[in-house]
Every structure is written in C-alpha cells, then in structure tokens.
C-alpha atoms as a PDB file:
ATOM      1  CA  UNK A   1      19.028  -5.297  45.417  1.00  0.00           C
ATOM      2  CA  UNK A   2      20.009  -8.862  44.355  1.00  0.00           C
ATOM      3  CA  UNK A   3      19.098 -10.332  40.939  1.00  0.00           C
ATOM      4  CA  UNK A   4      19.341 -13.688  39.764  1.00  0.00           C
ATOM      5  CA  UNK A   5      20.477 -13.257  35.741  1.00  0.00           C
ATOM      6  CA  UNK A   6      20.399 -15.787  33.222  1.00  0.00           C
ATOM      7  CA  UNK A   7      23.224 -16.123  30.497  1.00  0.00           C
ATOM      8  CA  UNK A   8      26.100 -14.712  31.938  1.00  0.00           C
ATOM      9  CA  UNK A   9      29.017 -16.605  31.017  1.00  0.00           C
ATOM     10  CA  UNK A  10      32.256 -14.336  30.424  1.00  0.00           C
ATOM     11  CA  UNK A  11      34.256 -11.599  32.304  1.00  0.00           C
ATOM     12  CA  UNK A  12      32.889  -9.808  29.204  1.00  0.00           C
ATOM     13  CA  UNK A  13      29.618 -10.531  30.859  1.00  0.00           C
ATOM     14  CA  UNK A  14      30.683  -9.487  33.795  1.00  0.00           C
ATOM     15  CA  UNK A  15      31.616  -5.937  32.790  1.00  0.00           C
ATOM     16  CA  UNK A  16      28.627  -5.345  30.259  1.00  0.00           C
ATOM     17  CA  UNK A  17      26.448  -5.114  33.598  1.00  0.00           C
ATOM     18  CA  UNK A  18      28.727  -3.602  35.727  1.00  0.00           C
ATOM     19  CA  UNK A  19      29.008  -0.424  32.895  1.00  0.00           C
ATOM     20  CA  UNK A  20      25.069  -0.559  32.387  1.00  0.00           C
ATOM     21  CA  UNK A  21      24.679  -0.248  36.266  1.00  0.00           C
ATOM     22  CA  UNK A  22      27.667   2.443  36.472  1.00  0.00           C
ATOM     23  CA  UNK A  23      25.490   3.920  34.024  1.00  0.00           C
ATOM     24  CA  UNK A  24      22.576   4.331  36.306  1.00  0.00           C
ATOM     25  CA  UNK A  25      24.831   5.941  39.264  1.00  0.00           C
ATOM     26  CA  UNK A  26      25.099   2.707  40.923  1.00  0.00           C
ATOM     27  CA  UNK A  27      27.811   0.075  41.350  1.00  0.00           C
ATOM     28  CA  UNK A  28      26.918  -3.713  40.658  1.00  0.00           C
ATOM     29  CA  UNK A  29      28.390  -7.000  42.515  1.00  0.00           C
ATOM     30  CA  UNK A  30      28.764  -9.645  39.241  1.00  0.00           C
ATOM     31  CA  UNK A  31      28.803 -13.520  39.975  1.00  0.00           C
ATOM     32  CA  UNK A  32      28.596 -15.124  36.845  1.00  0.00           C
ATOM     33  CA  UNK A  33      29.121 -18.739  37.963  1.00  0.00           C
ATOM     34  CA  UNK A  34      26.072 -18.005  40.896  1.00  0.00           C
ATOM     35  CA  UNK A  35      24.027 -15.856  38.411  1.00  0.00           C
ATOM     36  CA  UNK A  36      23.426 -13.185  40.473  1.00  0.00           C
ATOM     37  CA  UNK A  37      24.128  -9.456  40.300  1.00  0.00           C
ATOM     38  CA  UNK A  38      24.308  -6.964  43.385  1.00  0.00           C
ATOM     39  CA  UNK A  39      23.394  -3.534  43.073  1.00  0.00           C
ATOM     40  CA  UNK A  40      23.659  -0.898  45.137  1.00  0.00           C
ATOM     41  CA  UNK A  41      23.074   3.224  44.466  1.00  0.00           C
ATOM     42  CA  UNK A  42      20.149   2.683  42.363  1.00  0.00           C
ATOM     43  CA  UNK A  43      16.687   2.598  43.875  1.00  0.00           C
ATOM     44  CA  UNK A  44      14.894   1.769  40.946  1.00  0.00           C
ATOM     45  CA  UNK A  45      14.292  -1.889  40.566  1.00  0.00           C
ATOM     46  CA  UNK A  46      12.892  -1.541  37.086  1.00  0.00           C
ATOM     47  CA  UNK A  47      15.816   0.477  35.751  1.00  0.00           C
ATOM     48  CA  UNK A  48      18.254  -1.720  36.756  1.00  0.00           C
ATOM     49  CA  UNK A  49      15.900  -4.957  35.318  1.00  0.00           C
ATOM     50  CA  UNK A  50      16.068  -2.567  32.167  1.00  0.00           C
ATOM     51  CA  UNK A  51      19.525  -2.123  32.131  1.00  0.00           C
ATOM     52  CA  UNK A  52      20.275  -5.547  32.567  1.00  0.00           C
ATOM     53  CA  UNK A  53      17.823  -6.772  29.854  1.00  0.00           C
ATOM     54  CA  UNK A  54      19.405  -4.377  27.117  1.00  0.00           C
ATOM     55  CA  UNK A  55      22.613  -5.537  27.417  1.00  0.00           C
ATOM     56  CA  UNK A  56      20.947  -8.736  26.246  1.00  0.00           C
ATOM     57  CA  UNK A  57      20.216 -10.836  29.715  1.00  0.00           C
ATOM     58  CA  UNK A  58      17.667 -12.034  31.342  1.00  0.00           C
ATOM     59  CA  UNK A  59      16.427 -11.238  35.104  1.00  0.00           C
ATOM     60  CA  UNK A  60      14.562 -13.922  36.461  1.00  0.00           C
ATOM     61  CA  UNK A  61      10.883 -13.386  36.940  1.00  0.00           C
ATOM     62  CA  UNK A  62      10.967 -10.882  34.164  1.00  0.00           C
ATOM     63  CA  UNK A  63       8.427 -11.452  31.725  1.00  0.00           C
ATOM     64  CA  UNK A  64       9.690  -8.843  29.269  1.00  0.00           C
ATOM     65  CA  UNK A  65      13.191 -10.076  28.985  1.00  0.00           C
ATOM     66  CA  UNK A  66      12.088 -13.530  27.610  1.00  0.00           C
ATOM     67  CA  UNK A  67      11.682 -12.321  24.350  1.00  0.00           C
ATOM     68  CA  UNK A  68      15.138 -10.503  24.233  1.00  0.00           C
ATOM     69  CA  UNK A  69      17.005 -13.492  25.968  1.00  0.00           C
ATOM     70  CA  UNK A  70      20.002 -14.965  24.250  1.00  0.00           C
ATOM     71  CA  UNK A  71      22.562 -16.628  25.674  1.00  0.00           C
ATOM     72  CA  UNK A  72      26.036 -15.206  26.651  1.00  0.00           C
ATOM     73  CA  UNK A  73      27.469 -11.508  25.540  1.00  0.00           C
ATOM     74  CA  UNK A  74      28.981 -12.808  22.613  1.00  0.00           C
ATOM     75  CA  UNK A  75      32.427 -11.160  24.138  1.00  0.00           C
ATOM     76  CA  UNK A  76      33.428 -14.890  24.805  1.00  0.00           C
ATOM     77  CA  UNK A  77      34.777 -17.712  22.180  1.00  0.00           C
ATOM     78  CA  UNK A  78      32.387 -20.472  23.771  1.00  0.00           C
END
C-alpha cells in the first residue's frame, strides 16, 4: 500500500511511522521529501491510516485526520 502523508519533515518523522507500522507487523518505506509512505505486511488499510494519524500526520483523503493534523513531529528544530 502507498500513502501520500502530509507533514513529514524530519528523520524523526521518518522513524515515528516506521515504529507505528513495525507496530502493526509490517515494515514501512518513508520518503519524507515525496510524502509518501510504503507499507508492506499489513493488510489493513485503515490500521495503517490509524497508525499514521496518531503519530500526529495526516493521510491524504482522510477525513478524520484533518482535525488531528499538525505540522511536523516536533523531533526537528525547524
């Protein structure tokens, strides 16, 4: 599954949403300057979307996640 994710900035980013995915069995393929993420092992597209969104993103075309959107992990000095 490929997800386009919005306010990624950081390798802290980067490895808040690889852990979340690890988290769910599966293993996830971070490109923060494309703002996408890759997942594979996890057949559940609304877990992942889930897991994503609580570690404070947002996955395009996800209604629920606009609410909870901020911008970046706060792991960077930007």
């Amino acid at each position: 599954m490929k997800f386009n994710v919005e306010g990624m900035t950081c390798s802290h980013c980067e490895r808040a949403i690889t852990r979340a995915i690890a988290a769910l069995g599966g293993t996830a393929r971070v490109d923060v300057a494309a703002g996408t993420v890759e997942v594979d092992g996890v057949a559940d597209e609304a877990r992942v979307r889930a897991a994503i969104e609580d570690e404070g993103y947002r996955v395009a075309g996800s209604d629920a996640a606009a609410e909870k959107a901020g911008s970046c992990c706060g792991g960077c000095q930007s």
